[in-house]
C-alpha atoms as a PDB file:
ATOM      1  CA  UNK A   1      -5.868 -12.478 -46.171  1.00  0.00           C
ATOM      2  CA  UNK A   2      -7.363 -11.695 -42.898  1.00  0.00           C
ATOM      3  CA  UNK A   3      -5.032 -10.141 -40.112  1.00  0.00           C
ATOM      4  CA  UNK A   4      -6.420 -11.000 -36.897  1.00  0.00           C
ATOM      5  CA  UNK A   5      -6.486  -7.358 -34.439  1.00  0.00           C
ATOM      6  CA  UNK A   6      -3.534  -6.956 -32.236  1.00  0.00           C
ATOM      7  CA  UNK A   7      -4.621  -7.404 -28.575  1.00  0.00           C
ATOM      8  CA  UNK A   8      -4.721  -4.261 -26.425  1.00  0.00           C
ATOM      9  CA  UNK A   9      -3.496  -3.104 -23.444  1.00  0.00           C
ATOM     10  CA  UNK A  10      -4.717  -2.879 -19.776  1.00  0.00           C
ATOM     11  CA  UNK A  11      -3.459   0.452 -18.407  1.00  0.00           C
ATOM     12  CA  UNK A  12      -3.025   0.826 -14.400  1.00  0.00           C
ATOM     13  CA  UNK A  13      -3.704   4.357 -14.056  1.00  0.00           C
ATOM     14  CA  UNK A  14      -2.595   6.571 -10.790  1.00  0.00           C
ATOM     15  CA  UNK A  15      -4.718   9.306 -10.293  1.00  0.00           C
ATOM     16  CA  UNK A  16      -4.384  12.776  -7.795  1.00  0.00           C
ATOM     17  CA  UNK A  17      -5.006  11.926  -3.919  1.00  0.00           C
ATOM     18  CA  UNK A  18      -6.162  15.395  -3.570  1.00  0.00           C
ATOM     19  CA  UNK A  19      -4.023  17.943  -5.530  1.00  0.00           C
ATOM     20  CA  UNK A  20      -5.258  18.114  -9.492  1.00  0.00           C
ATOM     21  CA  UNK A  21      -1.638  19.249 -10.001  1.00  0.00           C
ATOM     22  CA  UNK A  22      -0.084  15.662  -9.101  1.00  0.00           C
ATOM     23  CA  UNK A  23      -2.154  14.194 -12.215  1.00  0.00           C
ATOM     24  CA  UNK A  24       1.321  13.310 -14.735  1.00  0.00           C
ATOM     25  CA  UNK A  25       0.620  14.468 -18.510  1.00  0.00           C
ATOM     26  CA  UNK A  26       1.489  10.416 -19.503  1.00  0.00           C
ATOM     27  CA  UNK A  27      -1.677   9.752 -16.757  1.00  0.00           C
ATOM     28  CA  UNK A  28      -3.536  12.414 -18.838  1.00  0.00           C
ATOM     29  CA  UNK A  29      -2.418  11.236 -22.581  1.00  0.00           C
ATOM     30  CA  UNK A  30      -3.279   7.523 -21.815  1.00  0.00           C
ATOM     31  CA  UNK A  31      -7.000   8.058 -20.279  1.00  0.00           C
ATOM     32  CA  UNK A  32      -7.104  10.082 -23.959  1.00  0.00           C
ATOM     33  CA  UNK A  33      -6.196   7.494 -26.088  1.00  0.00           C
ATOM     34  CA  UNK A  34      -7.436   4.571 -24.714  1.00  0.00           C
ATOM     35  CA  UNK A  35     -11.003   3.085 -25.751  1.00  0.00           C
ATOM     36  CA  UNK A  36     -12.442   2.676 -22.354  1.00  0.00           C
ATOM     37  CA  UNK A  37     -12.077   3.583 -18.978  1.00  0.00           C
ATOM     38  CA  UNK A  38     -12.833   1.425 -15.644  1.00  0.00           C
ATOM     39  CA  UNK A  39     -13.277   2.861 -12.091  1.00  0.00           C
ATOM     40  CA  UNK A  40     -14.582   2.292  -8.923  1.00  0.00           C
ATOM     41  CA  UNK A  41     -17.298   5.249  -8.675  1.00  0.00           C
ATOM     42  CA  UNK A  42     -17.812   6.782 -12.159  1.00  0.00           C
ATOM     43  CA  UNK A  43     -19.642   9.851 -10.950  1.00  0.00           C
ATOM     44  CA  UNK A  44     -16.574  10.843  -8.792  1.00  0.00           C
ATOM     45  CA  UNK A  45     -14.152   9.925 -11.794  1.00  0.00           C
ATOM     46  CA  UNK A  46     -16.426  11.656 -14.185  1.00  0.00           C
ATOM     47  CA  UNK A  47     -15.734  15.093 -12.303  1.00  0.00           C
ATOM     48  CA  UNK A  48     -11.729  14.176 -12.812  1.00  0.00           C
ATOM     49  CA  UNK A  49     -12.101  13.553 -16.043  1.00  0.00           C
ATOM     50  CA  UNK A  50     -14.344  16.354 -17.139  1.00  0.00           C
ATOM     51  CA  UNK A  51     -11.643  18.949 -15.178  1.00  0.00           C
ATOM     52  CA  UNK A  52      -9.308  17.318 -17.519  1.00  0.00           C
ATOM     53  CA  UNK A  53     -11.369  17.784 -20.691  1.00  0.00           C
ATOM     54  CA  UNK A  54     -11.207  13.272 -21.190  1.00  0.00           C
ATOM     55  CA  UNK A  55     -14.050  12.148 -23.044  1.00  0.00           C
ATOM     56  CA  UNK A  56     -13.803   8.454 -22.978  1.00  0.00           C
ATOM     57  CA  UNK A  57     -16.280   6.608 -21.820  1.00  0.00           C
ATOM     58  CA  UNK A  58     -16.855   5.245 -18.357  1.00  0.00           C
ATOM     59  CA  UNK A  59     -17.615   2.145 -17.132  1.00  0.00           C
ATOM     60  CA  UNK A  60     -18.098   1.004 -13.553  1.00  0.00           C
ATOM     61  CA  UNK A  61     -15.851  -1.717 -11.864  1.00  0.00           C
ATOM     62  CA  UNK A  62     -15.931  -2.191  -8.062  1.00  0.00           C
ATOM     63  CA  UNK A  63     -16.310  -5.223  -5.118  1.00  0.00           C
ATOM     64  CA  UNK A  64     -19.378  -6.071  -6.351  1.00  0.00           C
ATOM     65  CA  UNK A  65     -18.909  -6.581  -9.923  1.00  0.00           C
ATOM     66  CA  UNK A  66     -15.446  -6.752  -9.866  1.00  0.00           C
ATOM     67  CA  UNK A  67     -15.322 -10.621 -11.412  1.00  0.00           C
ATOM     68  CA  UNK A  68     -18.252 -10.434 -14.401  1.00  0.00           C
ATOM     69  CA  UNK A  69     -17.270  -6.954 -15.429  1.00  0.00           C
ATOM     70  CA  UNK A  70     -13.760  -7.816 -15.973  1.00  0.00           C
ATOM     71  CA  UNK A  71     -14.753 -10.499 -18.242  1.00  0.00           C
ATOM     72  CA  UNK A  72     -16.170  -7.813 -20.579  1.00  0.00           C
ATOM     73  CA  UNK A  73     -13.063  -5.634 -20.189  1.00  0.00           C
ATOM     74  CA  UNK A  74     -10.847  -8.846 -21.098  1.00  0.00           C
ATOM     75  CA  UNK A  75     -12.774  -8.882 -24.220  1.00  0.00           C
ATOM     76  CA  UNK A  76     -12.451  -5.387 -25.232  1.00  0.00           C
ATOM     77  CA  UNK A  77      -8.599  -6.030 -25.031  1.00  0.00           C
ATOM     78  CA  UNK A  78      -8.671  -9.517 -26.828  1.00  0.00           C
ATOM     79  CA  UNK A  79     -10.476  -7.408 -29.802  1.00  0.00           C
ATOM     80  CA  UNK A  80      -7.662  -4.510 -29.966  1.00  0.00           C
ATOM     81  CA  UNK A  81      -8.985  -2.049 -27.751  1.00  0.00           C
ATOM     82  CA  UNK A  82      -6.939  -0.813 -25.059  1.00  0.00           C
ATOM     83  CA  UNK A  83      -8.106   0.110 -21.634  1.00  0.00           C
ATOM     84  CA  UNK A  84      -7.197   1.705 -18.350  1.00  0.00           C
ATOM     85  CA  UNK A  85      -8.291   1.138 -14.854  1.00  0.00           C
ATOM     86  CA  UNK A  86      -8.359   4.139 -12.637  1.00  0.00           C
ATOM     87  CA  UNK A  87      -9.016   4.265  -8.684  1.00  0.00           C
ATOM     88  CA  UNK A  88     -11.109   7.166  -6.839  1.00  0.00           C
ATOM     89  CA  UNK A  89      -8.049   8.862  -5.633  1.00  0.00           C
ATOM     90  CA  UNK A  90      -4.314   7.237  -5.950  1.00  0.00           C
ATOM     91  CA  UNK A  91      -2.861   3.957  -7.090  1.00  0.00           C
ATOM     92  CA  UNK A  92      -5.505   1.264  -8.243  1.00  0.00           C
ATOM     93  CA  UNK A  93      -5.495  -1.866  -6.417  1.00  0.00           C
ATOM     94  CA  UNK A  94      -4.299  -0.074  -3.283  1.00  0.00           C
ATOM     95  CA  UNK A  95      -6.958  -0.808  -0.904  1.00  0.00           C
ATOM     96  CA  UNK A  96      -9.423  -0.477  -3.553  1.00  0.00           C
ATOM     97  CA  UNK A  97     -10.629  -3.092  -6.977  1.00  0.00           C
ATOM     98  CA  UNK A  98      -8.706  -4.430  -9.797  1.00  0.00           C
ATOM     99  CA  UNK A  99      -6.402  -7.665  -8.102  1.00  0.00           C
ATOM    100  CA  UNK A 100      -9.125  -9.761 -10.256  1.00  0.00           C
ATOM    101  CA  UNK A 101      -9.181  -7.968 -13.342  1.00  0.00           C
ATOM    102  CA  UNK A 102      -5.021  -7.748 -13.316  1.00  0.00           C
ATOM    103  CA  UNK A 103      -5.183 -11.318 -12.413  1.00  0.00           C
ATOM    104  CA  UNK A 104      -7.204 -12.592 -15.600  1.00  0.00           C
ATOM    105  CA  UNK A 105      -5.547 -10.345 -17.716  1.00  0.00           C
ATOM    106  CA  UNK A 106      -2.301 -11.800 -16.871  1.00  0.00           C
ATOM    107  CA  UNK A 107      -3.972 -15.623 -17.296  1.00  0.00           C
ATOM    108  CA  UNK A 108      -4.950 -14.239 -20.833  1.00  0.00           C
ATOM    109  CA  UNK A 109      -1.851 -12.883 -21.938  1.00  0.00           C
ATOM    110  CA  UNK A 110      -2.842  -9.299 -22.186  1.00  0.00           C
ATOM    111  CA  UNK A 111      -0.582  -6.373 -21.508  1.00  0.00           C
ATOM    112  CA  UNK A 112      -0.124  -4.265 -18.680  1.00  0.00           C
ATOM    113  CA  UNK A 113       1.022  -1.555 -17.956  1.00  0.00           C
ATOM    114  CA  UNK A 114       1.346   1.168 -15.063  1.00  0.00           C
ATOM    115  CA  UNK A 115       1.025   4.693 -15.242  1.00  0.00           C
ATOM    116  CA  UNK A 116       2.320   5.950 -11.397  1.00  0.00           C
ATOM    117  CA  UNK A 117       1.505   8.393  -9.264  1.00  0.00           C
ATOM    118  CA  UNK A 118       0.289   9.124  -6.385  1.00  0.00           C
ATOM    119  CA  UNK A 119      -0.177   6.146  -3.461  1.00  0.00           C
ATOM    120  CA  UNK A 120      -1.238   7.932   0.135  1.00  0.00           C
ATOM    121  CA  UNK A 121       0.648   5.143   2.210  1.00  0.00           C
ATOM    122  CA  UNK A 122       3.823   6.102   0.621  1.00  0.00           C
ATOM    123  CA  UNK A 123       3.575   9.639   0.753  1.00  0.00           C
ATOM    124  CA  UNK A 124       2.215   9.663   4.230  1.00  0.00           C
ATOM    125  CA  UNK A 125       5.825   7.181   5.186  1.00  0.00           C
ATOM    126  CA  UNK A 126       7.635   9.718   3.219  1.00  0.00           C
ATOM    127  CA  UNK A 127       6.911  12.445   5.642  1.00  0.00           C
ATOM    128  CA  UNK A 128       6.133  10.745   8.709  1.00  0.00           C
ATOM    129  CA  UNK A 129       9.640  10.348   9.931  1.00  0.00           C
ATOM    130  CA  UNK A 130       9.191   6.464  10.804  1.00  0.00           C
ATOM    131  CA  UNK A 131      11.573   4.148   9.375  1.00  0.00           C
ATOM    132  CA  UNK A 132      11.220   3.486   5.964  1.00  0.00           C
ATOM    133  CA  UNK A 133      13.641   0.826   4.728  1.00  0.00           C
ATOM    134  CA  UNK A 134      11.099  -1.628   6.009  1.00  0.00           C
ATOM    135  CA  UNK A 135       7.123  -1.402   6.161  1.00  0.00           C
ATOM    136  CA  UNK A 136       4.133  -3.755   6.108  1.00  0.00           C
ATOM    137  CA  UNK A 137       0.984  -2.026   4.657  1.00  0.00           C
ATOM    138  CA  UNK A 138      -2.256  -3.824   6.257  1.00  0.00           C
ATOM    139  CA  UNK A 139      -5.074  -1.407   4.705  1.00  0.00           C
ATOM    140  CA  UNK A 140      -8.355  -1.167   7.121  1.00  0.00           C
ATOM    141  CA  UNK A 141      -8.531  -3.070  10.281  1.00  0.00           C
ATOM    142  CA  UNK A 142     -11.921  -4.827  10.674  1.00  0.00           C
ATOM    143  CA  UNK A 143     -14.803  -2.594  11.868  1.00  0.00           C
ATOM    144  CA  UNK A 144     -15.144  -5.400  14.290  1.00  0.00           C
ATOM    145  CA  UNK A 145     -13.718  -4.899  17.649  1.00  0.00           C
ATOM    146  CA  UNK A 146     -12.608  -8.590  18.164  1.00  0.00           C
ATOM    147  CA  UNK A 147     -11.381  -9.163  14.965  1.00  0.00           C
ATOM    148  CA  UNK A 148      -9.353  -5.567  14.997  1.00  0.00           C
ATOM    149  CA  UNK A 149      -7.561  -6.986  18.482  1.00  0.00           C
ATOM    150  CA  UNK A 150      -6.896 -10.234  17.083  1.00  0.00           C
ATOM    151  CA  UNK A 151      -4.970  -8.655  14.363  1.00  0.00           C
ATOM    152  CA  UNK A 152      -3.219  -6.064  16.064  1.00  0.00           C
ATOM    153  CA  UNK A 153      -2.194  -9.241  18.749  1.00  0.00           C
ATOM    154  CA  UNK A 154      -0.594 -10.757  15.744  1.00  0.00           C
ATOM    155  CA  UNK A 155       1.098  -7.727  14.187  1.00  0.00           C
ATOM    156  CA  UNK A 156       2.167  -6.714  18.198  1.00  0.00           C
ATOM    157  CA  UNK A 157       5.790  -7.982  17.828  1.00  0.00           C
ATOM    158  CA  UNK A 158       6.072  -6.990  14.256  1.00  0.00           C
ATOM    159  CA  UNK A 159       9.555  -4.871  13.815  1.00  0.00           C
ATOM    160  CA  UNK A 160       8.707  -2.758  10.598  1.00  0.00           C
ATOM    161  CA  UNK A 161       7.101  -0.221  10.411  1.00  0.00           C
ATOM    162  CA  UNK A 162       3.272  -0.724  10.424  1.00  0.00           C
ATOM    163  CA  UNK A 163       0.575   1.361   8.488  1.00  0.00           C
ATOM    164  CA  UNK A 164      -3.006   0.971   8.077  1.00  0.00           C
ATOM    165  CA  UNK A 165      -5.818   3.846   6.185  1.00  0.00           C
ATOM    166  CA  UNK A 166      -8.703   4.306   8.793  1.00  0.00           C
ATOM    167  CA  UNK A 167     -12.083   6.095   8.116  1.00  0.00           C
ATOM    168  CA  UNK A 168     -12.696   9.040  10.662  1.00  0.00           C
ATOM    169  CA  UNK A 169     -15.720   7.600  12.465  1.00  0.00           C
ATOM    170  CA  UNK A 170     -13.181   4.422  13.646  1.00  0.00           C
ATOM    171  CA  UNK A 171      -9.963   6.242  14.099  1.00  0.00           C
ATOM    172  CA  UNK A 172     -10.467   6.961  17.700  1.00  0.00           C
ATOM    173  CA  UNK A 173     -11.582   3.157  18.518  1.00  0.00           C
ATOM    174  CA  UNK A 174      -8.618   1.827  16.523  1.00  0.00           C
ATOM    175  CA  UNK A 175      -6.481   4.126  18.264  1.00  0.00           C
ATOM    176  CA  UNK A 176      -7.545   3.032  21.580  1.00  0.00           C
ATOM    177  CA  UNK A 177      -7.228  -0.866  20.273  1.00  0.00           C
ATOM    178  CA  UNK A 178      -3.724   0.180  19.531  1.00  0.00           C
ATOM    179  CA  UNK A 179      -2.958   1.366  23.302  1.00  0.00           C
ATOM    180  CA  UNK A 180      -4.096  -1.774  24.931  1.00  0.00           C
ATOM    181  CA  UNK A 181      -2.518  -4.647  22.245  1.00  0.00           C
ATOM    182  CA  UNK A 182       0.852  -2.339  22.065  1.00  0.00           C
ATOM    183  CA  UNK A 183       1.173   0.035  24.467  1.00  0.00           C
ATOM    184  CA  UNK A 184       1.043   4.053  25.545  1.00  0.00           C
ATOM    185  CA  UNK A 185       4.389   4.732  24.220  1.00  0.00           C
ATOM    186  CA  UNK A 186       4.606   3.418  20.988  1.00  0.00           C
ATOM    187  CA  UNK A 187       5.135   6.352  18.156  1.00  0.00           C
ATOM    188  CA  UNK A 188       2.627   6.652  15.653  1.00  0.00           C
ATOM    189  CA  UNK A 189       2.069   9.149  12.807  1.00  0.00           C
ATOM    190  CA  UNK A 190      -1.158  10.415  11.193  1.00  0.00           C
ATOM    191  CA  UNK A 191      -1.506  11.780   7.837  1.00  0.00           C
ATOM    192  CA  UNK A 192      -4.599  13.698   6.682  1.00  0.00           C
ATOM    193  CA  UNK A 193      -5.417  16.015   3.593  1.00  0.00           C
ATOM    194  CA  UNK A 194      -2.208  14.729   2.177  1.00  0.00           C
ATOM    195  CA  UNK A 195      -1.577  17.460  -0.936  1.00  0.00           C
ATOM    196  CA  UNK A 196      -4.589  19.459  -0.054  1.00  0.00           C
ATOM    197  CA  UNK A 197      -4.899  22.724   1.155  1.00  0.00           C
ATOM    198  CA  UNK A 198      -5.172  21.730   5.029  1.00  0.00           C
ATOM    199  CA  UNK A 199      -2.872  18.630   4.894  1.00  0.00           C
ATOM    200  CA  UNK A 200      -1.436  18.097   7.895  1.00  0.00           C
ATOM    201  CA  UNK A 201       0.699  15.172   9.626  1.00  0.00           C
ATOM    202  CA  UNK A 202       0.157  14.334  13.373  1.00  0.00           C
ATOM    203  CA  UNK A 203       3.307  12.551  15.032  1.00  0.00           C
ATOM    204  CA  UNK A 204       4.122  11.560  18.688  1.00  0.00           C
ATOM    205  CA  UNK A 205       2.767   8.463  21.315  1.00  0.00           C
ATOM    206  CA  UNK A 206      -0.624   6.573  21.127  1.00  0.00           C
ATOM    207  CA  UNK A 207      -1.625   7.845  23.979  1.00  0.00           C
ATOM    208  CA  UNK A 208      -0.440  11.600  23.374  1.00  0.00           C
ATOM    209  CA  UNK A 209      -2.405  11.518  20.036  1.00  0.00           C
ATOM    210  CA  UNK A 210      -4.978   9.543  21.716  1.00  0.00           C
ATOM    211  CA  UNK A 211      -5.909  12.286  23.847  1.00  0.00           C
ATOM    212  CA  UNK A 212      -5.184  15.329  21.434  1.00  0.00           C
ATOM    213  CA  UNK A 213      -7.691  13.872  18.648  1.00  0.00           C
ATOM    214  CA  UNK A 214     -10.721  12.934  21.640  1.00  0.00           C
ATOM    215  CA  UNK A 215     -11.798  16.527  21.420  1.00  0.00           C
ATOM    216  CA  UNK A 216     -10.574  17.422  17.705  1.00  0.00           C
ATOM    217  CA  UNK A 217     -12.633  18.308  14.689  1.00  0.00           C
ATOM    218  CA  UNK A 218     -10.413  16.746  12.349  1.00  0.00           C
ATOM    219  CA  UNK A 219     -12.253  13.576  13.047  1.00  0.00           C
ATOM    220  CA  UNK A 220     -15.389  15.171  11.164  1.00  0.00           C
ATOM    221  CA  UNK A 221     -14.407  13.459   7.576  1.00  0.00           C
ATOM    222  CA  UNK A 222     -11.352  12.223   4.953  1.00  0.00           C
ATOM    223  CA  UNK A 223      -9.433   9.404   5.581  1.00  0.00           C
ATOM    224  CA  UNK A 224      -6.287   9.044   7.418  1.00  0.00           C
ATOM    225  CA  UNK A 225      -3.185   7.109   7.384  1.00  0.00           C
ATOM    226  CA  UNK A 226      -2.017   5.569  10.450  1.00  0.00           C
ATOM    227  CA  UNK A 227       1.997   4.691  10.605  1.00  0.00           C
ATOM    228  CA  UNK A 228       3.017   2.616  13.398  1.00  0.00           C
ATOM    229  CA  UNK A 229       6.701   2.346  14.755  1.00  0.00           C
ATOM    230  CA  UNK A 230       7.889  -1.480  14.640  1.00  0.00           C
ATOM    231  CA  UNK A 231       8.125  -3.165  17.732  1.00  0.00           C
ATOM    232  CA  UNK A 232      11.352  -2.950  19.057  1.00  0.00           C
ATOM    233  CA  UNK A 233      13.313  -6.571  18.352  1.00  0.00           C
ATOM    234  CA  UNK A 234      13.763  -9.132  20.995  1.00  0.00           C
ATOM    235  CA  UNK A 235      17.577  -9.809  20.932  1.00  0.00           C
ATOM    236  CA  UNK A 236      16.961 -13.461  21.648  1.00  0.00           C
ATOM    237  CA  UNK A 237      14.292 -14.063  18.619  1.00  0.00           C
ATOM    238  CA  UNK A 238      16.915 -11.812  16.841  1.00  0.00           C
ATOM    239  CA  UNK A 239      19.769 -14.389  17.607  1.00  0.00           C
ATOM    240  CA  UNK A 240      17.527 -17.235  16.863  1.00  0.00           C
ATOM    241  CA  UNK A 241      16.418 -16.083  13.690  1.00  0.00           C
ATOM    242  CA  UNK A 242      20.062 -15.586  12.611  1.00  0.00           C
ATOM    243  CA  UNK A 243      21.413 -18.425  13.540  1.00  0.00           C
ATOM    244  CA  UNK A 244      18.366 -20.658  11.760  1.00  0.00           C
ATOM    245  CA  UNK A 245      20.187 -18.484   8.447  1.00  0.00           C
ATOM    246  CA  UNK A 246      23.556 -17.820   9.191  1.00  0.00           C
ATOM    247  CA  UNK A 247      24.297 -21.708   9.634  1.00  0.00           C
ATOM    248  CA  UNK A 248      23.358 -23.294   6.798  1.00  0.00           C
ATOM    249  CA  UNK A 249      25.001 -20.409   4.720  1.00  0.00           C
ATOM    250  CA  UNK A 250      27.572 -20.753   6.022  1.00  0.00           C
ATOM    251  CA  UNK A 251      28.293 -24.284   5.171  1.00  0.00           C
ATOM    252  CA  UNK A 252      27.872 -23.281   1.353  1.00  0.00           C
ATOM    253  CA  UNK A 253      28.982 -19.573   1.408  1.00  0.00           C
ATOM    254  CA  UNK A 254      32.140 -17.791   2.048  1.00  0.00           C
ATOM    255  CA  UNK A 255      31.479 -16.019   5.421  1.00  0.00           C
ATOM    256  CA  UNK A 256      30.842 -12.129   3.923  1.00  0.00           C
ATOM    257  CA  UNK A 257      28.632 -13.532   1.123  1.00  0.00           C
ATOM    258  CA  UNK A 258      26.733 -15.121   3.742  1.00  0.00           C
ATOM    259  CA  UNK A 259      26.131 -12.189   5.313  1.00  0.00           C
ATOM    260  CA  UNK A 260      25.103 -10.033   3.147  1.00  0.00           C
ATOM    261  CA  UNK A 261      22.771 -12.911   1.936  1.00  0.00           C
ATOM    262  CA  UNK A 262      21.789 -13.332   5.182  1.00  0.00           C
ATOM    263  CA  UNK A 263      21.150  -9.652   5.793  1.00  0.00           C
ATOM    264  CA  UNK A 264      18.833 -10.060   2.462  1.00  0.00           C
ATOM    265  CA  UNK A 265      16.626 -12.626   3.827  1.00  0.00           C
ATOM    266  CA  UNK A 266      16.440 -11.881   7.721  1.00  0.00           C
ATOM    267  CA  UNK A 267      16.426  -7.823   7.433  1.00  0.00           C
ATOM    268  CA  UNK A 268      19.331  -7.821  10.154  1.00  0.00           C
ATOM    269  CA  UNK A 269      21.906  -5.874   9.962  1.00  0.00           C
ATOM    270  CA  UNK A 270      24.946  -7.049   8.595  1.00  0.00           C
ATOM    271  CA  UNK A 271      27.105  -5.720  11.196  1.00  0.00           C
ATOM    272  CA  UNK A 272      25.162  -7.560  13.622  1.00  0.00           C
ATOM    273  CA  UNK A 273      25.068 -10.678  11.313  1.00  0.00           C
ATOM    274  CA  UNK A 274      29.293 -10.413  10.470  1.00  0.00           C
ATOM    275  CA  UNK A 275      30.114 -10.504  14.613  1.00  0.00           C
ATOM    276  CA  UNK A 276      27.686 -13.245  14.827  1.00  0.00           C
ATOM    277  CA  UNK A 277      29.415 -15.603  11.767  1.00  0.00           C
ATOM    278  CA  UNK A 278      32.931 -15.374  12.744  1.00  0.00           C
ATOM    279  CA  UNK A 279      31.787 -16.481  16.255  1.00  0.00           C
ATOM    280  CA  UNK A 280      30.469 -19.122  14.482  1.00  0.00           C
ATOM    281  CA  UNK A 281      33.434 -19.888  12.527  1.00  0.00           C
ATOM    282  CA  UNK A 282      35.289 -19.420  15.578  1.00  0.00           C
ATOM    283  CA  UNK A 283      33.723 -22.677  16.927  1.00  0.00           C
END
């Protein structure tokens, strides 16, 4: 009687964003045990692993390869073998490879699982003192002028809070795109070095940052994280909005239930929301 091999598992592995310390022991214990490893740039994940005395082998997977290689790492799992997919610093998938390789693992039935950890864009929200409760994460802007101000005209009445990574050769450029599409005063918050030795977390207007980083050496090399206070809302798309939910709810819903459902969908308030439905009810 032949037993056919039990299909492995695809591992989504965080790893440190600077700080060796932040690597977890289950991060450590699964890149041990598992068969093979995928990442982005295997000569800067070799230096990881090596620090962390891992000895299984490497394979490359990145934008360029991304849709043959995972074929072969499909295969590995549909023959037993587990396997993890690491990123050059943080959360895989996060601005970096992997949505195709998740993607046809999923179509194939294969396991996955994620190992957390680190992500920059949350810890950079966690400290930037911007709200938090809502967020829209838009990763690079184009290196394109006109495409970056087309997309920052779109995101210009956006309410949550916005944040984007930026290399530091474009930060000052983006920066200044950010000004003119929406406006001097806005708050914005830049992280840098997050859990290294010289992190540090910028906070205050476009334009005050604007003119603190023009003559800064910071700008010399890491990435940042830009976070971007929402736009504040307009209370007449704010009514509209609520009313397009509120009303139909309402016809179905006992009035606090439609609220808080309400509340769910829109994001508004339910305080805002509850004054709003018993006018409603009140004819």
């Amino acid at each position: 009687m032949v037993i056919a091999n039990k299909i492995g598992t695809l591992y989504i592995v965080a790893t440190p964003i600077g700080n060796l310390k932040d690597f977890s022991f289950r991060a450590q214990e699964t890149l041990q045990k598992v068969k093979l490893i995928a990442a982005e740039d295997t000569r800067h994940s070799a230096t990881l692993l090596k620090h962390f005395n891992i000895t299984t082998p490497i394979v490359s997977l990145h934008e360029y390869n991304e849709l043959e290689r995972s074929k072969v790492l499909i295969a590995h799992c549909q023959n037993g073998d587990s396997i993890a997919l690491i990123s050059d610093a943080g959360t895989p998938l996060i601005s970096d490879p992997g949505y195709r390789l998740v993607q046809q693992a999923r179509l194939t039935g294969i396991l996955i699982t994620p190992i957390p950890g680190p992500c920059a864009l949350i810890a950079a929200l966690s400290v930037a003192g911007l709200p938090s409760d809502r967020f829209v994460f838009e990763g690079f802007l184009s290196a394109k002028p006109s495409v970056r101000y087309t997309r920052l005209n779109q995101l210009a009445k956006e309410t949550r809070t916005l944040i984007f990574y930026e290399a530091p050769h474009r930060l000052l450029d983006t920066l200044e795109a950010m000004v003119k599409v929406l406006g001097s005063k806005r708050k914005v918050a830049l992280a840098k070095e997050l859990t290294k030795l010289y992190e540090t977390v910028w906070e205050g207007s476009l334009n005050l940052l604007l003119t603190q980083l023009k003559d800064d050496s910071i700008l010399s090399r890491g990435e940042f994280v830009v976070l971007v206070h929402g736009a504040e809302e307009d209370q007449e798309d704010m009514e509209t909005k609520a009313l397009n939910v509120l009303i139909p709810l309402l016809k179905v819903l006992p009035l606090k239930q439609a609220v808080v459902t309400g509340s769910e969908i829109t994001g508004i308030k339910k305080n805002y929301l509850y004054q709003l439905a018993l006018k409603l009810n009140n004819g």
